[in-house]
C-alpha atoms as a PDB file:
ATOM      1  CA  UNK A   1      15.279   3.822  -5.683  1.00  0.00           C
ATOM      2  CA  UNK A   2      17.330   5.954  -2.721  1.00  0.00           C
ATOM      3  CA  UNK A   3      17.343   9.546  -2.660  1.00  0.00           C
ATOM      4  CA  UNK A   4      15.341  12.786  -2.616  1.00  0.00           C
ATOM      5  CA  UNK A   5      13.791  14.349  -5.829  1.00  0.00           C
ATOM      6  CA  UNK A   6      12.906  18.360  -5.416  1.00  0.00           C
ATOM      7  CA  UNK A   7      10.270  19.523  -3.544  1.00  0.00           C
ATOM      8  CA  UNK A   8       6.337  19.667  -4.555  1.00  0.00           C
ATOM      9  CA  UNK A   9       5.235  23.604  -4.299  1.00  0.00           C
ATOM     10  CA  UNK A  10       2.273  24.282  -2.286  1.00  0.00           C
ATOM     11  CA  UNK A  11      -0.687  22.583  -3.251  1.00  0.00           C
ATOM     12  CA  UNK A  12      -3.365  25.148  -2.725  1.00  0.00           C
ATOM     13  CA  UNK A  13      -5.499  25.145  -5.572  1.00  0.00           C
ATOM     14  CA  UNK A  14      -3.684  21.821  -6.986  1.00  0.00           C
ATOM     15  CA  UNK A  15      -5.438  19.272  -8.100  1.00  0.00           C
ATOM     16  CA  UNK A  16      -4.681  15.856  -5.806  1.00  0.00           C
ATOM     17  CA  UNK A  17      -6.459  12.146  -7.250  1.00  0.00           C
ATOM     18  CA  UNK A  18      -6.822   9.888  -4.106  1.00  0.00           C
ATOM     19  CA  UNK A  19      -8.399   6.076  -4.994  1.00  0.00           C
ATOM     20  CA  UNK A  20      -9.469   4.154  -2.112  1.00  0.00           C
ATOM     21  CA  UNK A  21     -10.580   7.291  -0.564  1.00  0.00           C
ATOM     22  CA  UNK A  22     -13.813   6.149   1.157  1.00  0.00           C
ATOM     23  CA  UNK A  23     -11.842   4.843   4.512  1.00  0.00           C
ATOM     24  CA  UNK A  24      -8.921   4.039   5.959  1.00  0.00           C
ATOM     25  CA  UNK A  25      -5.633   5.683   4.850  1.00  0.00           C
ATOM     26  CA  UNK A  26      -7.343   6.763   1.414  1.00  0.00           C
ATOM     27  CA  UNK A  27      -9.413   8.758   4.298  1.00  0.00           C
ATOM     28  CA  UNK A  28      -6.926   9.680   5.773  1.00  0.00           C
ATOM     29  CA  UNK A  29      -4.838  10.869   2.739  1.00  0.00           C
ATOM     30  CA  UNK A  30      -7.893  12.787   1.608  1.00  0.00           C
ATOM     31  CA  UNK A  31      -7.689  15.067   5.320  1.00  0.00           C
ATOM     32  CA  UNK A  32      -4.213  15.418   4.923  1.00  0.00           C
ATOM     33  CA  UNK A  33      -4.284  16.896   1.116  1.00  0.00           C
ATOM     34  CA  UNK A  34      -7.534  19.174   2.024  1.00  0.00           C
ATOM     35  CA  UNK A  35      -5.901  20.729   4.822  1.00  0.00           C
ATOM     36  CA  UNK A  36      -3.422  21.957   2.882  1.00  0.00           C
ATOM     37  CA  UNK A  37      -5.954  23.492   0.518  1.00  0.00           C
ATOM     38  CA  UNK A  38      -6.341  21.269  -2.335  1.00  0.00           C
ATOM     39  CA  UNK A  39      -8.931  20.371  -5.190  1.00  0.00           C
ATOM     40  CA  UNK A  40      -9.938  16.658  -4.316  1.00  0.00           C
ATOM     41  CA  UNK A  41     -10.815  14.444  -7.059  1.00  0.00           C
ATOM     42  CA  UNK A  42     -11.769  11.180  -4.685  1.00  0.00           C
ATOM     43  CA  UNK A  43     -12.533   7.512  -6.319  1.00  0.00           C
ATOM     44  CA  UNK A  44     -13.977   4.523  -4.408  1.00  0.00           C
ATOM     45  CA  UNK A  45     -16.281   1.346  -4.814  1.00  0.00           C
ATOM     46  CA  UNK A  46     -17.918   1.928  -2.002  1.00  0.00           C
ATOM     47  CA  UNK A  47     -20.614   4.979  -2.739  1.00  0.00           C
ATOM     48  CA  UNK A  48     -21.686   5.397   1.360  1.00  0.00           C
ATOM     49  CA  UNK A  49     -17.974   5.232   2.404  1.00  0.00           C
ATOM     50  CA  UNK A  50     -17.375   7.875  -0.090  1.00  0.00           C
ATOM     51  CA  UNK A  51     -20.152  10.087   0.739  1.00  0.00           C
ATOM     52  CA  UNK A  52     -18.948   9.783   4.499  1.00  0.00           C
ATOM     53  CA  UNK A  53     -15.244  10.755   3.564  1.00  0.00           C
ATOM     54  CA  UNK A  54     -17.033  13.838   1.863  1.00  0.00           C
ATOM     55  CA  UNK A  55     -19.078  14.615   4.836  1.00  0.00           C
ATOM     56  CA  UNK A  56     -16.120  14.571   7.494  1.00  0.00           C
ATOM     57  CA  UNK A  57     -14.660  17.362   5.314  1.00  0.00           C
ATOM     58  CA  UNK A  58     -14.477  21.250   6.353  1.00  0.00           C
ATOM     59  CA  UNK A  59     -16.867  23.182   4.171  1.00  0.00           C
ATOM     60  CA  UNK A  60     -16.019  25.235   1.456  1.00  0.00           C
ATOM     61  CA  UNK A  61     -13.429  23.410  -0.512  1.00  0.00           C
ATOM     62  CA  UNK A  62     -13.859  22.099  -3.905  1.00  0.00           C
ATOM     63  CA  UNK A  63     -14.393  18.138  -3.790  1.00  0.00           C
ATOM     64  CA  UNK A  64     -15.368  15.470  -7.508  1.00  0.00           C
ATOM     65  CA  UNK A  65     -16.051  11.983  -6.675  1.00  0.00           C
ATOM     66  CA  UNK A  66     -16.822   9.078  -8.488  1.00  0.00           C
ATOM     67  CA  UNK A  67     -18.044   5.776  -7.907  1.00  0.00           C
ATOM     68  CA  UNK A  68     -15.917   3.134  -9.623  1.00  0.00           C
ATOM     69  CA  UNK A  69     -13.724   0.133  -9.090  1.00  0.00           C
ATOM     70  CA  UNK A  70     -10.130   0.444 -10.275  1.00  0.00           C
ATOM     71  CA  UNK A  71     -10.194  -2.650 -11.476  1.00  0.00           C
ATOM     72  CA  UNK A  72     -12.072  -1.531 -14.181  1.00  0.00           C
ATOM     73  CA  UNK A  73      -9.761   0.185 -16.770  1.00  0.00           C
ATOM     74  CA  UNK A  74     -12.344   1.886 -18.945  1.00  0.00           C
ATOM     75  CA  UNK A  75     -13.688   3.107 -15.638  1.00  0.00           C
ATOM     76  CA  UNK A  76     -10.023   4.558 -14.425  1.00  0.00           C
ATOM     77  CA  UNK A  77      -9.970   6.300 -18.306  1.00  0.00           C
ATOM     78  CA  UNK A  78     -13.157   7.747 -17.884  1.00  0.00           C
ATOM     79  CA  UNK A  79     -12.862   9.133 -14.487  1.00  0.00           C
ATOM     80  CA  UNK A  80      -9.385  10.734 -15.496  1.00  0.00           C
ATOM     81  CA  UNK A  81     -10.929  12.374 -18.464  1.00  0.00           C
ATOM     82  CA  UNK A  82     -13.545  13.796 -16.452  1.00  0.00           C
ATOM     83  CA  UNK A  83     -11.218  15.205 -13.421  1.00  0.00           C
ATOM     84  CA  UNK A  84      -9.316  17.014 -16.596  1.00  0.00           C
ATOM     85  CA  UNK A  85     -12.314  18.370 -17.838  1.00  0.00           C
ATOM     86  CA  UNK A  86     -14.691  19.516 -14.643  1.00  0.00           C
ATOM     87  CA  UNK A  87     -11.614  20.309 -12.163  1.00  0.00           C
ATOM     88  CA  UNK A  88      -8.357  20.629 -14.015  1.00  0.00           C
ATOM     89  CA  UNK A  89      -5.241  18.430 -14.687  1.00  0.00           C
ATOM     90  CA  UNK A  90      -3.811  16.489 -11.557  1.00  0.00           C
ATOM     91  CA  UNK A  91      -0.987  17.661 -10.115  1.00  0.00           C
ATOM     92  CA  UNK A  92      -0.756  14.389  -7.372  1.00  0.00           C
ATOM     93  CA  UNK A  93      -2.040  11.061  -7.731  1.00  0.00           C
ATOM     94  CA  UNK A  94      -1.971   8.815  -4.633  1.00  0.00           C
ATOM     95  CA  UNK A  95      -2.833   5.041  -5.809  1.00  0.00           C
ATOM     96  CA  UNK A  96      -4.009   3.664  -2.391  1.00  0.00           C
ATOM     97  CA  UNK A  97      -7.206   1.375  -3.613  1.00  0.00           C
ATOM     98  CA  UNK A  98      -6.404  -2.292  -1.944  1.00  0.00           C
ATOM     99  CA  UNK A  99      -7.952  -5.122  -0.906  1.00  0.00           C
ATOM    100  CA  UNK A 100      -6.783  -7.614   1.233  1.00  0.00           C
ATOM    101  CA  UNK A 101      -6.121 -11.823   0.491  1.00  0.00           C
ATOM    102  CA  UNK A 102      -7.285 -14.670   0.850  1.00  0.00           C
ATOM    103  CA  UNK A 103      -5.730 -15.117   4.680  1.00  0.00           C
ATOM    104  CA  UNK A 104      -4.692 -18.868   3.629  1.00  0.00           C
ATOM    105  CA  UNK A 105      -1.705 -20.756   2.375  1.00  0.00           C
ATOM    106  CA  UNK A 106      -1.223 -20.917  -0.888  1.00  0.00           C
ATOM    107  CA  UNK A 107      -2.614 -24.452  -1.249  1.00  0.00           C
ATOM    108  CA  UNK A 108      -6.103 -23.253   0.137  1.00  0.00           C
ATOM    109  CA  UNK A 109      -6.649 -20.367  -1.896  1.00  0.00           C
ATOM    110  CA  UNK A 110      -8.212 -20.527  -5.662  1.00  0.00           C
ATOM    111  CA  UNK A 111      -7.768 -19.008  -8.605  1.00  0.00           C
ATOM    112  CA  UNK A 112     -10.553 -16.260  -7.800  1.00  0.00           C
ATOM    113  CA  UNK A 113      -8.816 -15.188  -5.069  1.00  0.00           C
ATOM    114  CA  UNK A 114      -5.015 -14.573  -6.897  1.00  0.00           C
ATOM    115  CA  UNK A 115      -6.918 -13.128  -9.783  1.00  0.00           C
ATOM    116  CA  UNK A 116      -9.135 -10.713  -7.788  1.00  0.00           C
ATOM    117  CA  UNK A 117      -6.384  -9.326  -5.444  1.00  0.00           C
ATOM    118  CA  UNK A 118      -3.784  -8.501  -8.473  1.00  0.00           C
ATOM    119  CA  UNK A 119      -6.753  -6.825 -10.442  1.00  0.00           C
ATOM    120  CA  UNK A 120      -7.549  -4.765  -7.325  1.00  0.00           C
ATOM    121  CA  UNK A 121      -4.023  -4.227  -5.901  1.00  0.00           C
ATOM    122  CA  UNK A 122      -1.632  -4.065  -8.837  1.00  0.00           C
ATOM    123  CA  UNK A 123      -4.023  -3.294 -11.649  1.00  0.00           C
ATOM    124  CA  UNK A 124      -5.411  -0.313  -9.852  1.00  0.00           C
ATOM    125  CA  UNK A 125      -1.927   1.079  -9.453  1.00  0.00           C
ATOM    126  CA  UNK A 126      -1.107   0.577 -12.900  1.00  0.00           C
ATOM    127  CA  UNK A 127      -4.519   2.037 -14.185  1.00  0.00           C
ATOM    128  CA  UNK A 128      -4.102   4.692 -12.380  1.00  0.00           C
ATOM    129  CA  UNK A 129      -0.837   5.610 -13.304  1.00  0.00           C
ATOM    130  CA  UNK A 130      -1.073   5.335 -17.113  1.00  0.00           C
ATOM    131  CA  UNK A 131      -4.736   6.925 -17.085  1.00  0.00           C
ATOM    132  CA  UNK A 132      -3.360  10.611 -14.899  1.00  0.00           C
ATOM    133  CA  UNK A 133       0.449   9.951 -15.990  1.00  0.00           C
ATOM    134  CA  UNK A 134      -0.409  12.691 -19.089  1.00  0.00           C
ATOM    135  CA  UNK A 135      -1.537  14.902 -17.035  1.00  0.00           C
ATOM    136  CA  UNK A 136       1.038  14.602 -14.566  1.00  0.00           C
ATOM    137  CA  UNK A 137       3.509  15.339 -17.244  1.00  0.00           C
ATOM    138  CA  UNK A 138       1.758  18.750 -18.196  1.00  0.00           C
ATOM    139  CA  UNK A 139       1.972  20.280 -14.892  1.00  0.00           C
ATOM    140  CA  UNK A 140       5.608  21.725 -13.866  1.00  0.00           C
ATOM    141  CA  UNK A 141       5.957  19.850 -11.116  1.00  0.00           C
ATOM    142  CA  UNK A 142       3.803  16.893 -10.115  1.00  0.00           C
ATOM    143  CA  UNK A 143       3.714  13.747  -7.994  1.00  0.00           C
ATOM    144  CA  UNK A 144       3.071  10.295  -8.733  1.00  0.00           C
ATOM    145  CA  UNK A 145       2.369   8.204  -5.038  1.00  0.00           C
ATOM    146  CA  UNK A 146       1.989   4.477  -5.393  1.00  0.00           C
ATOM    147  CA  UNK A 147       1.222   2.472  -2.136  1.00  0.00           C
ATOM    148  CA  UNK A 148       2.870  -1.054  -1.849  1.00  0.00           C
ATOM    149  CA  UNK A 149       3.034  -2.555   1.995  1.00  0.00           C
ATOM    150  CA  UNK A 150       5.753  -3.708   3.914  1.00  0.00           C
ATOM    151  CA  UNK A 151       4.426  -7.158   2.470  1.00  0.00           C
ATOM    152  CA  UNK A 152       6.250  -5.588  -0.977  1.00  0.00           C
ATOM    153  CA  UNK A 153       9.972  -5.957   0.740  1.00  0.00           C
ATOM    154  CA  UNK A 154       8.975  -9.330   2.738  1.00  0.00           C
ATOM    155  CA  UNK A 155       6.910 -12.557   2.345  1.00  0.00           C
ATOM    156  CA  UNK A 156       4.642 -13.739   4.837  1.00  0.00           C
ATOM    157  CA  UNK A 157       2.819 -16.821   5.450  1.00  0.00           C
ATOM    158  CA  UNK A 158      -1.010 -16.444   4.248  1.00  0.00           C
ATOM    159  CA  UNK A 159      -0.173 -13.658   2.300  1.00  0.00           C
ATOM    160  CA  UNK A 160       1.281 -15.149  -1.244  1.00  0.00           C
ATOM    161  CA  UNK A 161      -1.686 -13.069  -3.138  1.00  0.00           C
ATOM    162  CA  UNK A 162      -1.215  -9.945  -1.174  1.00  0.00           C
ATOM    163  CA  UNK A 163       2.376 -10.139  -1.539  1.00  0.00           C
ATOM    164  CA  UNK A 164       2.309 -10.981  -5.162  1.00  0.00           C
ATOM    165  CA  UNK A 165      -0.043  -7.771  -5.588  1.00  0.00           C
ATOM    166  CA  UNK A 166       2.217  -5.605  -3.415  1.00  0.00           C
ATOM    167  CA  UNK A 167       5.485  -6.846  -4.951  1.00  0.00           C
ATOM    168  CA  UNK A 168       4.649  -5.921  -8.358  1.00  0.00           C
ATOM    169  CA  UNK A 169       3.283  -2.329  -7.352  1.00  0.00           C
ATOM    170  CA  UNK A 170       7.281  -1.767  -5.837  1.00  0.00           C
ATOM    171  CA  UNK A 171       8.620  -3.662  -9.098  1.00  0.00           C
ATOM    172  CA  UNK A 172       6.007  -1.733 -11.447  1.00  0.00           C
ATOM    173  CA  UNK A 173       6.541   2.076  -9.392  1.00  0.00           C
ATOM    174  CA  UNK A 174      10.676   0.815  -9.085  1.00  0.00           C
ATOM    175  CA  UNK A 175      10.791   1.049 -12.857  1.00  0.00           C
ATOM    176  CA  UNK A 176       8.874   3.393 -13.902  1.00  0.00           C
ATOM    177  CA  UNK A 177      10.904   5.807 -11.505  1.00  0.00           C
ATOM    178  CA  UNK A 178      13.927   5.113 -13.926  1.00  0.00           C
ATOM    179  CA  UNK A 179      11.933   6.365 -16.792  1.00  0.00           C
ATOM    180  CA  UNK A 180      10.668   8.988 -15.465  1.00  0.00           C
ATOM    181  CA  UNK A 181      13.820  10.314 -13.796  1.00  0.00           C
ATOM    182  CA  UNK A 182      14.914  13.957 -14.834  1.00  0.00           C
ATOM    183  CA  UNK A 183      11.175  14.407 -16.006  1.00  0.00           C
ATOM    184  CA  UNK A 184       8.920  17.202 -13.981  1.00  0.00           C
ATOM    185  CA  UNK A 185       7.456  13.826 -12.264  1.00  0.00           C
ATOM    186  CA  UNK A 186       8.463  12.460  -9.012  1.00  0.00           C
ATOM    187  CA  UNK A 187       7.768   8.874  -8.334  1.00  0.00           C
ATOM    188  CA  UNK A 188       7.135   7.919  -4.804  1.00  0.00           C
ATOM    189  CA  UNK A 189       6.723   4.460  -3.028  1.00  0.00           C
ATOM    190  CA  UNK A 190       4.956   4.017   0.213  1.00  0.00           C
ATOM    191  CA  UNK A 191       5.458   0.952   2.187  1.00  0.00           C
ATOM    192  CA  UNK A 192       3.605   1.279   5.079  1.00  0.00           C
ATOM    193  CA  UNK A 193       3.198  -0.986   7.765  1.00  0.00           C
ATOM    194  CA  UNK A 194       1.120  -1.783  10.829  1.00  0.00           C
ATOM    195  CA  UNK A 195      -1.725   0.597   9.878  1.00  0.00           C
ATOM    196  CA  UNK A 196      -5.749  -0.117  11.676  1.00  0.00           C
ATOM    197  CA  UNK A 197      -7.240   0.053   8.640  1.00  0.00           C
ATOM    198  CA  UNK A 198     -10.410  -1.943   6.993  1.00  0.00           C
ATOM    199  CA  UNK A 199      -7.657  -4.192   5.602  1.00  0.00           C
ATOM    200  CA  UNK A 200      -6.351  -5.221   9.115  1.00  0.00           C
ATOM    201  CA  UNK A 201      -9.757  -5.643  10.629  1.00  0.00           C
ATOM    202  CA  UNK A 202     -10.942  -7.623   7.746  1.00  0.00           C
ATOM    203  CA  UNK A 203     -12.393 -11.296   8.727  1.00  0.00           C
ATOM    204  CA  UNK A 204     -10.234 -14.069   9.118  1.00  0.00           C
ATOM    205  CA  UNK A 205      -6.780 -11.975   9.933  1.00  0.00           C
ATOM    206  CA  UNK A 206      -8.134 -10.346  13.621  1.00  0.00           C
ATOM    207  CA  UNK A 207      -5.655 -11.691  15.464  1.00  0.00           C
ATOM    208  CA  UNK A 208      -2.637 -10.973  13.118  1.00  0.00           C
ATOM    209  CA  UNK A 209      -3.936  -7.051  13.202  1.00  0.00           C
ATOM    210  CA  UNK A 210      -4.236  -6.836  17.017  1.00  0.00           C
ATOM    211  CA  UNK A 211      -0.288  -7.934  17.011  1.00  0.00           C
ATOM    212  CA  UNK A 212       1.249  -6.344  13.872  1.00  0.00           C
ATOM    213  CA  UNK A 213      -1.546  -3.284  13.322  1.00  0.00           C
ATOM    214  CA  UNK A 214      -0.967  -0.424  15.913  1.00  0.00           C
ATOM    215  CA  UNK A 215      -0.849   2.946  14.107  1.00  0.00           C
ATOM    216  CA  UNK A 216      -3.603   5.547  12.960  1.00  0.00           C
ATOM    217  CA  UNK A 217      -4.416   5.679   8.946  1.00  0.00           C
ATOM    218  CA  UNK A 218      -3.443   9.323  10.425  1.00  0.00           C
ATOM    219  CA  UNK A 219      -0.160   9.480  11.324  1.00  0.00           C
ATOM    220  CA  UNK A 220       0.725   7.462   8.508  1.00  0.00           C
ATOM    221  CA  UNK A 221      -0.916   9.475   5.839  1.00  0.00           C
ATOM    222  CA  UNK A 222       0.571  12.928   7.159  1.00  0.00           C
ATOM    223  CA  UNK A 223       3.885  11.311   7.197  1.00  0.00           C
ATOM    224  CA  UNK A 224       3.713   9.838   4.091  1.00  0.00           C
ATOM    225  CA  UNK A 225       2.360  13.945   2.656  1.00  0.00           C
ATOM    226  CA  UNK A 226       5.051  15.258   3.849  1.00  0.00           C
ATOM    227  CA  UNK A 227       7.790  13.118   2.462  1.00  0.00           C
ATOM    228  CA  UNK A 228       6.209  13.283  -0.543  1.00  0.00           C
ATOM    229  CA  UNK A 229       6.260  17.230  -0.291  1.00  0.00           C
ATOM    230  CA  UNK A 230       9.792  16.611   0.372  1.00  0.00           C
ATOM    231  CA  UNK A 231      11.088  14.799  -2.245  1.00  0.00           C
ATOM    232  CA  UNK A 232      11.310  11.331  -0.341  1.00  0.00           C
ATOM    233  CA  UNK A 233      11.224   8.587  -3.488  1.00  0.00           C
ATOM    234  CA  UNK A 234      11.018   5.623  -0.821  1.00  0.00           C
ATOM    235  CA  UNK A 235       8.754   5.859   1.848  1.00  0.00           C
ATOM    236  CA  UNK A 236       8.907   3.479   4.960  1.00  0.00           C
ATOM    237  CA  UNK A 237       6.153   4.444   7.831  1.00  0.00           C
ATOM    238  CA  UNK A 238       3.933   2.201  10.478  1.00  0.00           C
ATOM    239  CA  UNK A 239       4.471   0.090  13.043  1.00  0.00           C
ATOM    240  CA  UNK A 240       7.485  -2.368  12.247  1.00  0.00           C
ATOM    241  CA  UNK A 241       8.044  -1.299   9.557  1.00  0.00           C
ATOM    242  CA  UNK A 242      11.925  -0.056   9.660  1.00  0.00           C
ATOM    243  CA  UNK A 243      12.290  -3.585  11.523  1.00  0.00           C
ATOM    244  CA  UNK A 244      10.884  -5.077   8.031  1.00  0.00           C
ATOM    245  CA  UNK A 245      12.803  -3.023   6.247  1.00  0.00           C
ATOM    246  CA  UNK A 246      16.161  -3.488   7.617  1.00  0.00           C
ATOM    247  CA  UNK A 247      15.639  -7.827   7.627  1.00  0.00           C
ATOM    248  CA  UNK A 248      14.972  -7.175   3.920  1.00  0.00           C
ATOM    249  CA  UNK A 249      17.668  -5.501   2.881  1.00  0.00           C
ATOM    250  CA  UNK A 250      20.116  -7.082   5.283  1.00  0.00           C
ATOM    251  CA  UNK A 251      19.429 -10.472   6.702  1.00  0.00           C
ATOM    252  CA  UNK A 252      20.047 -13.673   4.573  1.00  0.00           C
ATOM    253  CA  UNK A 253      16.720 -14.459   3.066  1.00  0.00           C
ATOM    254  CA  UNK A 254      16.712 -18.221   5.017  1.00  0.00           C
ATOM    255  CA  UNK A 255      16.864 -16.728   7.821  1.00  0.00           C
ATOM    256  CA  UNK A 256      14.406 -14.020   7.576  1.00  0.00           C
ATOM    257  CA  UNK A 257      12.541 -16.814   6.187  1.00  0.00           C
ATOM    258  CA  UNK A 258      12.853 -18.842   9.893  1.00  0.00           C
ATOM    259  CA  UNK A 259      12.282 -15.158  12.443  1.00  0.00           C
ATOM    260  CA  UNK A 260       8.778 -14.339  10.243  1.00  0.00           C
ATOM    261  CA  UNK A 261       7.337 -18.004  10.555  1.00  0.00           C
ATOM    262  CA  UNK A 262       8.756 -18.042  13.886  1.00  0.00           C
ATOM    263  CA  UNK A 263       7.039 -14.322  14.575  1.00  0.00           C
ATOM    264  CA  UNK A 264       3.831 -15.909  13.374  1.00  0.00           C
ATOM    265  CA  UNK A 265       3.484 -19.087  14.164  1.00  0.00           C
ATOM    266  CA  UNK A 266       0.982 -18.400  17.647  1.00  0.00           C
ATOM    267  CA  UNK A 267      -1.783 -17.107  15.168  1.00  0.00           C
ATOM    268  CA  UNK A 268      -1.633 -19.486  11.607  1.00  0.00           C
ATOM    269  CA  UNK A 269      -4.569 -22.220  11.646  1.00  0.00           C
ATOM    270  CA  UNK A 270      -2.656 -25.367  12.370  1.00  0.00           C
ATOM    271  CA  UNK A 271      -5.938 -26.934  10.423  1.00  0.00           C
ATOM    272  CA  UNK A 272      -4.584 -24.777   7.492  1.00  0.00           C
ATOM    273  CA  UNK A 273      -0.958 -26.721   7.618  1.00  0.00           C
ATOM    274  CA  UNK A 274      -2.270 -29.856   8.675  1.00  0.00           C
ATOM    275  CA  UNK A 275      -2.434 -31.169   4.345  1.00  0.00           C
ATOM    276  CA  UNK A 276       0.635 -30.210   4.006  1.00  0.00           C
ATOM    277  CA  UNK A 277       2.271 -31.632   7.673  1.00  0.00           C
ATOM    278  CA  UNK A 278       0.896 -35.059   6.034  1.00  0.00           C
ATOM    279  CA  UNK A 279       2.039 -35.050   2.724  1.00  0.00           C
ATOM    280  CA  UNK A 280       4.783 -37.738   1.781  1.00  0.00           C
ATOM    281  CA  UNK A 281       8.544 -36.703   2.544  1.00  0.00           C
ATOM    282  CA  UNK A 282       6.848 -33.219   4.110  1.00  0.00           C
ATOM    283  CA  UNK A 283       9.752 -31.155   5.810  1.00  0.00           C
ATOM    284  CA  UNK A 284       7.389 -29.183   7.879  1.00  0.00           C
ATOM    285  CA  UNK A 285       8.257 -30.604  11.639  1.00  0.00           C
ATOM    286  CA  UNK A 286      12.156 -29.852  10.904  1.00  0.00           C
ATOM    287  CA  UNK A 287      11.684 -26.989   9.860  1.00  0.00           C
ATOM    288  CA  UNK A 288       9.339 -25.488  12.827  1.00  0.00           C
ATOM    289  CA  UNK A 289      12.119 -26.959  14.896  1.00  0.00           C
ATOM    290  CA  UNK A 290      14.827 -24.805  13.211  1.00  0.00           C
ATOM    291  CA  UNK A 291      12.248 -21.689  13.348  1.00  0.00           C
ATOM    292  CA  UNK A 292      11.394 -22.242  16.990  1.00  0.00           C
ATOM    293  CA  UNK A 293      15.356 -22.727  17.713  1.00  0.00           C
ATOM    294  CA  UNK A 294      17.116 -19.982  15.312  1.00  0.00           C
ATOM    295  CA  UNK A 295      18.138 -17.042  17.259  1.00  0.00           C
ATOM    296  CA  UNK A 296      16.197 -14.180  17.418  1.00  0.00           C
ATOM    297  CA  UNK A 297      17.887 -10.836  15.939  1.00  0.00           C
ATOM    298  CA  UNK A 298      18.796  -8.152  19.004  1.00  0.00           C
ATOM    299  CA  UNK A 299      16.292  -5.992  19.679  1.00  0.00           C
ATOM    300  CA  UNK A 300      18.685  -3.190  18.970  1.00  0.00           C
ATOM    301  CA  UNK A 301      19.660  -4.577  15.522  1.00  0.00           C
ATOM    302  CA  UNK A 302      15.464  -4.905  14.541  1.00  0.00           C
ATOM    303  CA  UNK A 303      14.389  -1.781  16.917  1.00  0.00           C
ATOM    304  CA  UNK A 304      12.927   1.203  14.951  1.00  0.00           C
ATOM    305  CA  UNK A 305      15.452   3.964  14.370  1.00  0.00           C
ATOM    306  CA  UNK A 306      14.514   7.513  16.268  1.00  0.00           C
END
């Protein structure tokens, strides 16, 4: 998934679907696409958080919102039929709703947990998409904008659910790029990284935000606007994340493997590893030793690219 597709015309006047929109980078999404003049049709679970997104918006412009959880798939159906029938067809779709995981190995999580962050995190994405993708397809140019994570090109300890979710968004949006290649459709995938966002502040993962969460839902979101504008199919923003990027598509996967436990040891629960440090013919104290020894990649080789 390399390359550029055309540009998106100007969007004044255009409808633009934003889920997820009641903080964070859906918030930020929704400033980006209404200062360049568009009709918002805005989805969220949270009701206040969406009425506050609404409220930190310049008068004047035409803004639908609906309370729902994308989750839901009769509820995703129902609020696409009604943005075609109050405000128009879409003309961009940006599939932001997340949650984040459990925070835990995988041995400390339950079912609940795996079930609830795919529903949320891949199922919203795929709602989405097949709910708005006919009306997509009616416009003469349109935009499709799924949001993975950098955790979609790299595993991380404490993150199998979130990374399960945000692998299948890239493998789900990957795909359906293919078939929708030559089509008046572009496909985009956003992998951002190191965004303050609800996610990163959520309880339980503090200290991993304060080291790998350092830029605005902002910056990120007008970036990731105007590389969709652009044409930009794959979309890498946030702090560290061209560093993630470049040890996924380049480094052996046991050693990328070694430099992320390595890069995260200082904040995992050692009460959290402590089962599995026990358990008969456990590897876990040779293999810390060959993390903490491995050498590091230069910072040159892992430094973001100007």
């Amino acid at each position: 998934m390399v390359g550029r597709r055309r540009p998106l015309a100007d969007l004044a006047g255009k409808v633009v679907v934003i889920t997820g929109a009641g903080s964070g980078m859906g918030r930020a999404y929704v400033a980006a696409y209404a200062a360049r003049g568009a009709v918002l049709a805005l989805g969220d679970i949270d009701g206040n958080a969406l009425a506050e997104t609404v409220t930190s918006l310049p008068s004047g412009g035409t803004v639908l919102t609906e309370v729902y959880d994308v989750a839901d798939r009769d509820a995703v159906a129902a609020f696409a039929a009604r943005v075609a029938r109050e405000v128009g067809p879409a003309t961009v779709v940006v599939n932001n709703a997340g949650i984040e995981g459990g925070f835990r190995p995988a041995w400390h999580l339950d079912d609940a947990s795996y079930d609830r962050v795919m529903a949320v995190n891949l199922g919203g994405v795929v709602h989405g998409t097949r709910a708005f993708l006919p009306q997509l397809m009616s416009r003469p140019a349109a935009a499709l904008v799924n949001v993975s994570s950098i955790f979609g090109l790299q595993g991380t300890p404490n993150h199998t659910d979130y990374c399960a979710s945000k692998f299948a968004v890239r493998g789900f949006t990957e795909a359906l790029a293919t078939e929708l290649a030559g089509s008046t459709v572009s496909v985009h995938l956003v992998h951002p990284g190191g965004v303050a966002t609800n996610i990163s502040r959520a309880e339980g993962s503090q200290q991993f935000a304060a080291k790998y969460f350092a830029t605005s839902p902002e910056a990120v979101a007008e970036r990731v606007v105007r590389d969709v504008e652009s044409g930009r199919m794959r979309i890498v923003t946030g702090h560290r994340s061209r560093q993630v990027a470049f040890g996924a598509r380049f480094l052996p996967l046991p050693l990328m493997v070694r430099l992320v436990r390595r890069d995260m040891n200082d904040i995992l629960d050692p009460g959290d590893y402590a089962v599995r440090a026990s358990a008969p013919g456990d590897r876990r104290t040779s293999a810390h030793r060959a993390a903490t020894t491995a050498s590091a990649m230069t910072n040159a080789a892992m430094a973001d690219q100007p």
